[in-house]
Protein backbone atom coordinates (compact mmCIF):
# COMPACT_ATOMS: atom_id res chain seq x y z
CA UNK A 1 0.00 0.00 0.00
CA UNK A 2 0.94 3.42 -0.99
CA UNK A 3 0.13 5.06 2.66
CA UNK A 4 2.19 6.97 5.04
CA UNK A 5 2.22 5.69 8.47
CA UNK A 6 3.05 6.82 11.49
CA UNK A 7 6.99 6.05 11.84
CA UNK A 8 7.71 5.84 15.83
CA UNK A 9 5.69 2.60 15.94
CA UNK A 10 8.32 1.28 13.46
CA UNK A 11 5.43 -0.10 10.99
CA UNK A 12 5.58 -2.12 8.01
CA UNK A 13 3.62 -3.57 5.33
CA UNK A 14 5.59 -5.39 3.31
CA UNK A 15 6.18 -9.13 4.85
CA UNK A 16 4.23 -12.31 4.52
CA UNK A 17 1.07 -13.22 5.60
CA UNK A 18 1.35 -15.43 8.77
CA UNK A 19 -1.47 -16.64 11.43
CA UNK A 20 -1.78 -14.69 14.71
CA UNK A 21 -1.54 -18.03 16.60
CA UNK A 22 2.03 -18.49 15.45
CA UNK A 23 3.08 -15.85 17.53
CA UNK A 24 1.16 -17.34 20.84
CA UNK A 25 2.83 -20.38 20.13
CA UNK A 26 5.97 -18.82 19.75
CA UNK A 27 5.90 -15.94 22.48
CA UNK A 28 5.01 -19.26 24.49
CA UNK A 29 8.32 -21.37 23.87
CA UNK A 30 10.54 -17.95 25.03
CA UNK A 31 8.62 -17.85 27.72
CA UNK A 32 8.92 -21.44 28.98
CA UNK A 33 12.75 -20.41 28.52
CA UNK A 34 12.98 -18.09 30.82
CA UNK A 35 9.99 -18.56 33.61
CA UNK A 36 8.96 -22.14 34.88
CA UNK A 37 5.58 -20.88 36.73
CA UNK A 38 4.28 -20.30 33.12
CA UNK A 39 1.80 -23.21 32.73
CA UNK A 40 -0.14 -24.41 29.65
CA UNK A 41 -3.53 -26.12 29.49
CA UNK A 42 -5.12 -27.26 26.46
CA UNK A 43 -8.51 -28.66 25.18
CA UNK A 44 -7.29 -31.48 22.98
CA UNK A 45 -6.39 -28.49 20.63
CA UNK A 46 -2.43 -28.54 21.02
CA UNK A 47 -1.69 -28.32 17.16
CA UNK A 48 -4.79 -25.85 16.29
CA UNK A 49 -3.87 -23.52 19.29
CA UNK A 50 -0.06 -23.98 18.71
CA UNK A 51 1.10 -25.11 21.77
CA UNK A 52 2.09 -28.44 20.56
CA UNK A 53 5.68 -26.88 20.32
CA UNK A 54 5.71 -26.02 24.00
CA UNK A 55 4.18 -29.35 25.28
CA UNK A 56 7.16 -31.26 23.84
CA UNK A 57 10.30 -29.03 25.14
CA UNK A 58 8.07 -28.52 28.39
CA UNK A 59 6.21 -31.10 29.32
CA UNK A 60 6.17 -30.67 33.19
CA UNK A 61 4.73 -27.43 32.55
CA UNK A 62 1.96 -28.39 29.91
CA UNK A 63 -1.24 -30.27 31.32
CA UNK A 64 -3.61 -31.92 28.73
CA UNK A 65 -6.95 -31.83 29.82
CA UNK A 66 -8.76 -32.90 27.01
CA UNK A 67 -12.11 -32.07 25.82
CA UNK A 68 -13.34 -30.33 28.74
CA UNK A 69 -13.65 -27.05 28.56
CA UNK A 70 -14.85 -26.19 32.52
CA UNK A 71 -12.10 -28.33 34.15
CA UNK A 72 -9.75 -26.36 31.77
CA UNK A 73 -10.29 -22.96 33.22
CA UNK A 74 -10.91 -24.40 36.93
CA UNK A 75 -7.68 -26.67 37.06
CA UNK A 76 -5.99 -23.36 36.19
CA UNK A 77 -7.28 -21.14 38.60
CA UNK A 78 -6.10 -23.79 41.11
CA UNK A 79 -2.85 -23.35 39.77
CA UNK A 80 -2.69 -19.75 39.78
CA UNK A 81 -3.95 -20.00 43.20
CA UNK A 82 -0.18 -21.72 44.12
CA UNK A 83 1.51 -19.24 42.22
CA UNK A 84 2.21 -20.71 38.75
CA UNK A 85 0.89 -18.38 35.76
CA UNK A 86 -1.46 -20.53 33.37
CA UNK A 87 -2.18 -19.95 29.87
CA UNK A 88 -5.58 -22.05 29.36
CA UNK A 89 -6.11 -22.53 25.56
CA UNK A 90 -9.13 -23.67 23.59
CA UNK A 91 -11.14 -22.17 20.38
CA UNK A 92 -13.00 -19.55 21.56
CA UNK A 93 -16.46 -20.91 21.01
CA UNK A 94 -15.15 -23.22 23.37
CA UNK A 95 -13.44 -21.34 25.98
CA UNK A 96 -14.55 -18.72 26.83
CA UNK A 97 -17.76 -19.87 25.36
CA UNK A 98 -18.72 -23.21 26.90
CA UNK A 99 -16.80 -22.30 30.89
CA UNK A 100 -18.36 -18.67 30.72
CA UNK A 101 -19.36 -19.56 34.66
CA UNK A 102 -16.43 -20.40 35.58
CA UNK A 103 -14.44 -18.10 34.18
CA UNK A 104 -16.74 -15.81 36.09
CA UNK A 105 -16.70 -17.57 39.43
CA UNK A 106 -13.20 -19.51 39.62
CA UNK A 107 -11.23 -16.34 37.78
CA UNK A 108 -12.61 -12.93 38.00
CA UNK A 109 -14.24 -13.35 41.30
CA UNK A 110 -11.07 -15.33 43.22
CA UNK A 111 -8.70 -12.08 40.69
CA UNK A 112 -6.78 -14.78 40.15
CA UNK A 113 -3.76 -14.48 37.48
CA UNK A 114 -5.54 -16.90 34.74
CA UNK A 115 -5.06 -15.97 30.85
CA UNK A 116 -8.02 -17.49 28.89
CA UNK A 117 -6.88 -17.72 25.23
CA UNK A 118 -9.38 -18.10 22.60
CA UNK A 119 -8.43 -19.07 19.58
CA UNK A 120 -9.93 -19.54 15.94
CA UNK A 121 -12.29 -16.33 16.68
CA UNK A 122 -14.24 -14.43 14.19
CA UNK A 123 -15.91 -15.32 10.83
CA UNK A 124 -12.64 -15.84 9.26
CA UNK A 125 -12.55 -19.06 10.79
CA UNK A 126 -14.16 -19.73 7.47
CA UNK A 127 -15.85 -23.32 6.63
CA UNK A 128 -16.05 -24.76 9.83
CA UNK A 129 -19.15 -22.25 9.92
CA UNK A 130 -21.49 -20.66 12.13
CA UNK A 131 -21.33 -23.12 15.60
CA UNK A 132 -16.69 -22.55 15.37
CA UNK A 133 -16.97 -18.72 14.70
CA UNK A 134 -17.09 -17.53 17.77
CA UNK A 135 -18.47 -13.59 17.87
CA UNK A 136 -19.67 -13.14 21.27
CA UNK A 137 -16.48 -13.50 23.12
CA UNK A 138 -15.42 -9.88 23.38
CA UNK A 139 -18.73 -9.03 24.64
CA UNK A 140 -18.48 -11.96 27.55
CA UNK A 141 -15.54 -11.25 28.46
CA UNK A 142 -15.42 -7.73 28.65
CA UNK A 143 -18.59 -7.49 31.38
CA UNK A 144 -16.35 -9.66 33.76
CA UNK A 145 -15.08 -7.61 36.54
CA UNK A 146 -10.98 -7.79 37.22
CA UNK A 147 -10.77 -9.23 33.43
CA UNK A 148 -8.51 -7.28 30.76
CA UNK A 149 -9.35 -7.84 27.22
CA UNK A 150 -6.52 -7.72 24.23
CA UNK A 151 -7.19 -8.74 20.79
CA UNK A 152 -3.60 -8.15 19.02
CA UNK A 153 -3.58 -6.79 15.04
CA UNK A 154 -0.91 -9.27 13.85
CA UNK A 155 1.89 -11.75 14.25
CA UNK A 156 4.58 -9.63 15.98
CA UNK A 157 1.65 -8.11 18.24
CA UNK A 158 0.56 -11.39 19.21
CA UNK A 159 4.11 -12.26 20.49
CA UNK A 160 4.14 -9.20 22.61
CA UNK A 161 0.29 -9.44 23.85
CA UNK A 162 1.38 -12.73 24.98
CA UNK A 163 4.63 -11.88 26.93
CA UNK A 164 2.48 -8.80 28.21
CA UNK A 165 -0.33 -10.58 30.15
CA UNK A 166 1.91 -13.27 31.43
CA UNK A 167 3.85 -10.04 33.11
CA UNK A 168 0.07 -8.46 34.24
CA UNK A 169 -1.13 -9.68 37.16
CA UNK A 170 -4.69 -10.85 36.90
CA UNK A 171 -7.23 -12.17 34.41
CA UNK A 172 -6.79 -11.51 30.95
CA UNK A 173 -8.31 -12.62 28.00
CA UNK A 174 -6.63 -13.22 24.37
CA UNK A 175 -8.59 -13.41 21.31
CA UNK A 176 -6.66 -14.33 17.82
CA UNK A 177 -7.79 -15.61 14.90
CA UNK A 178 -7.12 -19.22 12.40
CA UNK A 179 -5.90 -18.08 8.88
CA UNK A 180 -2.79 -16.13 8.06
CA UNK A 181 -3.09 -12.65 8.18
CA UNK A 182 -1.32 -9.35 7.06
CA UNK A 183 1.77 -8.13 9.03
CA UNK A 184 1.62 -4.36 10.23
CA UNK A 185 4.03 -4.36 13.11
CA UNK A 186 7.51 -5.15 13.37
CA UNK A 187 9.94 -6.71 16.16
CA UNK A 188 10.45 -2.79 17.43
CA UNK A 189 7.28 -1.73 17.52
CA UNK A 190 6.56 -0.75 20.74
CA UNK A 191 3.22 -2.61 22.66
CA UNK A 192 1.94 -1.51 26.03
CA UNK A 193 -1.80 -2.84 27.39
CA UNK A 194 -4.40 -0.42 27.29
CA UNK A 195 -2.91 1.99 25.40
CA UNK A 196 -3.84 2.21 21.28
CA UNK A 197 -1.58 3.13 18.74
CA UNK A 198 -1.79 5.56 15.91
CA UNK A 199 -0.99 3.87 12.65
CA UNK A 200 -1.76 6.67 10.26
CA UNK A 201 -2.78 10.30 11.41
CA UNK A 202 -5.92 11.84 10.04
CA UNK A 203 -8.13 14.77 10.63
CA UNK A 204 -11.67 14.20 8.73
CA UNK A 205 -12.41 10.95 10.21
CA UNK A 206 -10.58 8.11 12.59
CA UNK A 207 -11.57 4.40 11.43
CA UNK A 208 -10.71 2.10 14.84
CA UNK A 209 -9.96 -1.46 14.61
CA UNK A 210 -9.07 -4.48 16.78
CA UNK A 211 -7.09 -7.68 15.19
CA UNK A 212 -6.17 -8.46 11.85
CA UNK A 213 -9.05 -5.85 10.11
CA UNK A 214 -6.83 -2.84 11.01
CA UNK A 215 -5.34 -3.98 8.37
CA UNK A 216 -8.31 -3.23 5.99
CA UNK A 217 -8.67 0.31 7.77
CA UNK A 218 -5.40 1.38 6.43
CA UNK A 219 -6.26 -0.01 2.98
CA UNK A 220 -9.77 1.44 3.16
CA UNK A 221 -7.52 5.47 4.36
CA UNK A 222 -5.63 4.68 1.28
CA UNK A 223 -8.73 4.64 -0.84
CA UNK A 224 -10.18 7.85 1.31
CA UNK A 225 -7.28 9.67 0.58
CA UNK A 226 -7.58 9.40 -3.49
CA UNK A 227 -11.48 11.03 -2.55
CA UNK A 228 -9.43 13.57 -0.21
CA UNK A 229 -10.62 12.66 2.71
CA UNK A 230 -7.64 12.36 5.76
CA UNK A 231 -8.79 9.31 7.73
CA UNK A 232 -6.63 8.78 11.10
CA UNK A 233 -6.25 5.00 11.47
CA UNK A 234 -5.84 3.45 15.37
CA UNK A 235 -5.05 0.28 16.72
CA UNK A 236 -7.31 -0.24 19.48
CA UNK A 237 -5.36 -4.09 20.31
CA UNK A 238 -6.71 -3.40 24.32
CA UNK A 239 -10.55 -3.27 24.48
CA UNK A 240 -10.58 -3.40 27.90
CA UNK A 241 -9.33 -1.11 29.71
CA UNK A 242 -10.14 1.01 27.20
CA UNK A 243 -7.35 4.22 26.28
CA UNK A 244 -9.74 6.66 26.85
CA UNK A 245 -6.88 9.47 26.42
CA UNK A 246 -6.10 8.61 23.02
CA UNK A 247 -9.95 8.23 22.17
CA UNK A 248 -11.15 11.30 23.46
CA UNK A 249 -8.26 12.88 21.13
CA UNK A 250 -9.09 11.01 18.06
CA UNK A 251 -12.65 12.08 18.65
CA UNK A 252 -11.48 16.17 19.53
CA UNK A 253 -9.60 15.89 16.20
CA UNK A 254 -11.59 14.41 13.64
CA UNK A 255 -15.13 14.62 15.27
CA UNK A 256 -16.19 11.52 13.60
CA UNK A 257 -15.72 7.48 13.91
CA UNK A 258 -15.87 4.83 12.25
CA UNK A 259 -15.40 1.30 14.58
CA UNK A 260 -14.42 -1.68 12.90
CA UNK A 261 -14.32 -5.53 14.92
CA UNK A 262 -14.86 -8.82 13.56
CA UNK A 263 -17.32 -9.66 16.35
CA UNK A 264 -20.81 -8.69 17.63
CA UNK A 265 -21.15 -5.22 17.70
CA UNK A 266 -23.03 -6.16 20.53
CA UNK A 267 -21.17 -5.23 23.52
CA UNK A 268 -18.18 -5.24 21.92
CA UNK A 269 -15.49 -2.54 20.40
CA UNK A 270 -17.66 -0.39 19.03
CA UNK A 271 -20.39 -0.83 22.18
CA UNK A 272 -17.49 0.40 24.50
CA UNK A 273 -15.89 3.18 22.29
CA UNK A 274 -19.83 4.49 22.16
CA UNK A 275 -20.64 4.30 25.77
CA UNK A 276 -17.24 6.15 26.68
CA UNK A 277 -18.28 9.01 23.67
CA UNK A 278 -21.63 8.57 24.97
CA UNK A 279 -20.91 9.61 29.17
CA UNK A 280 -17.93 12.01 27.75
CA UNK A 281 -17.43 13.67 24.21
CA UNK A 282 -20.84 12.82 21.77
CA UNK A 283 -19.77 11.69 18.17
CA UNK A 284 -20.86 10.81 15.11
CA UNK A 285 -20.00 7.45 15.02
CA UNK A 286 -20.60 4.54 12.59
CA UNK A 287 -19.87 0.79 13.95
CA UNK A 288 -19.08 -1.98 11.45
CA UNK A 289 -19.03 -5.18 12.70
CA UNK A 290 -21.53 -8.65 13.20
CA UNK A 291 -24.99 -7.18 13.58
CA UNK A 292 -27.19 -9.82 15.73
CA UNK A 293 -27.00 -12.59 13.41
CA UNK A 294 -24.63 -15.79 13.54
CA UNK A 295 -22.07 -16.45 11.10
CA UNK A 296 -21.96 -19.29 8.20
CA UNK A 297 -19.47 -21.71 5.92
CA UNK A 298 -17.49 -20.09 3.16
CA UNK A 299 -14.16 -18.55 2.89
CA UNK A 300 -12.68 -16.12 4.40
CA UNK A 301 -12.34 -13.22 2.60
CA UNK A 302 -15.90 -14.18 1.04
CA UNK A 303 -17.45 -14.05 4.52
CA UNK A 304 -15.60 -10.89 5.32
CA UNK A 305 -17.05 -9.16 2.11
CA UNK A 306 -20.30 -10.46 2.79
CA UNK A 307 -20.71 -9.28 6.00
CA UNK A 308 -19.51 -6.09 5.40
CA UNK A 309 -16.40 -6.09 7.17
CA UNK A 310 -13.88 -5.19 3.75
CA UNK A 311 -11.90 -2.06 3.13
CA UNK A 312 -14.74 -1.30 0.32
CA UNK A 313 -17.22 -1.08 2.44
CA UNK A 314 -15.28 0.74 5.61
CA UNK A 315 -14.74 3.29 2.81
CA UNK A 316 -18.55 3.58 1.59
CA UNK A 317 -19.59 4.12 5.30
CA UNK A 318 -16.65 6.53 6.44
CA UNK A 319 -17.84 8.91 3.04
CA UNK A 320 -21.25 8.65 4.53
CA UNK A 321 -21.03 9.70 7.82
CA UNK A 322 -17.99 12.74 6.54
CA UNK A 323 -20.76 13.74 4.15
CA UNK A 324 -23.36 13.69 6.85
């Protein structure tokens, strides 16, 4: 893409496509290196999650529970209640979809240092269809006092969301999704929970994504600029807590948004940017995203055209709400 981005965050758009779960799986094996309280638990999902890798140079620190999704999340809260830091992994229809409860009543209300991972998230998931895309999870997870949720933009971000939340202590919840995806951020560029990152500075609108679609806001700012219009793009990877700093700026500055999440719009992203806007600066605000319906089988990028979630249509909404 022909786009100028914002250079401190070290940015580029040039490399391979690779799946966000790489970098869990990898952020994972460094970490075994170097801490032995970090703790894995998987769902019978080693290879899909990518934790296989750590299970075989760390086996006393991997526990396979097998299909059960409950025990999962409780067995780790028992071990964060001795001090060890587990990383429970599952799809995320699964987990935090089928242990919601527990979650809830071993995790949040206990604050004890458990990070739920949920994996294969989103329509992207692709053919496995509507019952594997899992769209609610943000909006779960999110209500849950003491629980942090980060959805990370790309590989190099998932690495660093990973090593980040096994520093926090507390619950935290990481969302990533199954196919490759494009690469925005580098080894250098900088990541720090709850706090979003500018990826392209604007002044008529500011499109805000979470995961692997930022990557269609910066093509869809491309496109805006060829009709003139600046469009600020931000990297909201932390949903919860929310950078309300940098928000309230990005609204000061461009005075309209456009919210972008391949989830329910439900009580997600776009549900928490509005409420903030809502209590503290109004805007005009548009929110793109899965509206009340569940997904279905297909590819990919099919599914994310279809739904309204491509750069096209991010572009046909942010003219329609600059031209309001």
């Amino acid at each position: 893409m022909n786009i100028i981005l914002n250079k401190k965050l070290c940015l580029d758009l040039t490399k391979e496509k690779i799946p966000t779960r790489n970098g869990y799986g990898d952020a994972l094996v460094e970490l075994g290196k170097k801490n032995r309280q970090i703790m894995v638990l998987c769902a019978d999902l080693k290879e899909s999650t990518r934790v296989q890798k750590f299970s075989e140079l760390f086996p006393r620190q991997y526990v396979e529970m097998g299909v059960a999704e409950q025990n999962l999340v409780t067995v780790a809260s028992g071990l964060a209640a001795v001090g060890k830091i587990p990383f429970a992994s599952s799809y995320a229809v699964f987990c935090p979809g089928r242990c919601w409860e527990q979650i809830r009543t071993t995790i949040c209300y206990n604050n004890r240092n458990v990070k739920i991972i949920g994996a294969h998230a989103g329509i992207s998931v692709g053919p496995d269809g509507a019952t594997h895309q899992m769209l609610e999870d943000i909006a779960l997870m999110r209500v849950l006092p003491n629980m942090i949720v980060v959805v990370p933009c790309d590989y190099e971000q998932t690495k660093k969301a990973t090593a980040a939340i096994a520093e926090f202590k507390g619950p935290a919840y990481m969302r990533f999704a199954r196919e490759k995806t494009e690469q925005m951020t580098t080894s250098k560029t900088p990541f720090e929970i709850g706090k979003m990152q500018v990826f392209k500075e604007g002044s008529d609108i500011a499109l805000i994504g979470a995961g692997p679609i930022v990557y269609d806001c910066l093509k869809a700012a491309e496109e805006l600029g060829k009709k003139r219009t600046k469009a600020m793009v931000v990297n909201c990877h932390t949903i919860k807590p929310l950078d309300c700093g940098t928000l309230l700026a990005a609204a000061k500055k461009c005075k309209k948004i456009i919210i972008v999440e391949e989830a329910q719009i439900n009580g997600g992203l776009g549900a928490a940017i509005a409420e903030f806007l809502g209590e503290n600066c109004p805007t005009p605000l548009k929110r793109i995203g899965i509206k009340d319906r569940f997904g279905e089988s297909g590819e990919p990028e099919e599914l994310l055209k279809k739904f309204g979630l491509s750069s096209e249509e991010i572009v046909k909404e942010a003219l329609k709400l600059v031209n309001r």
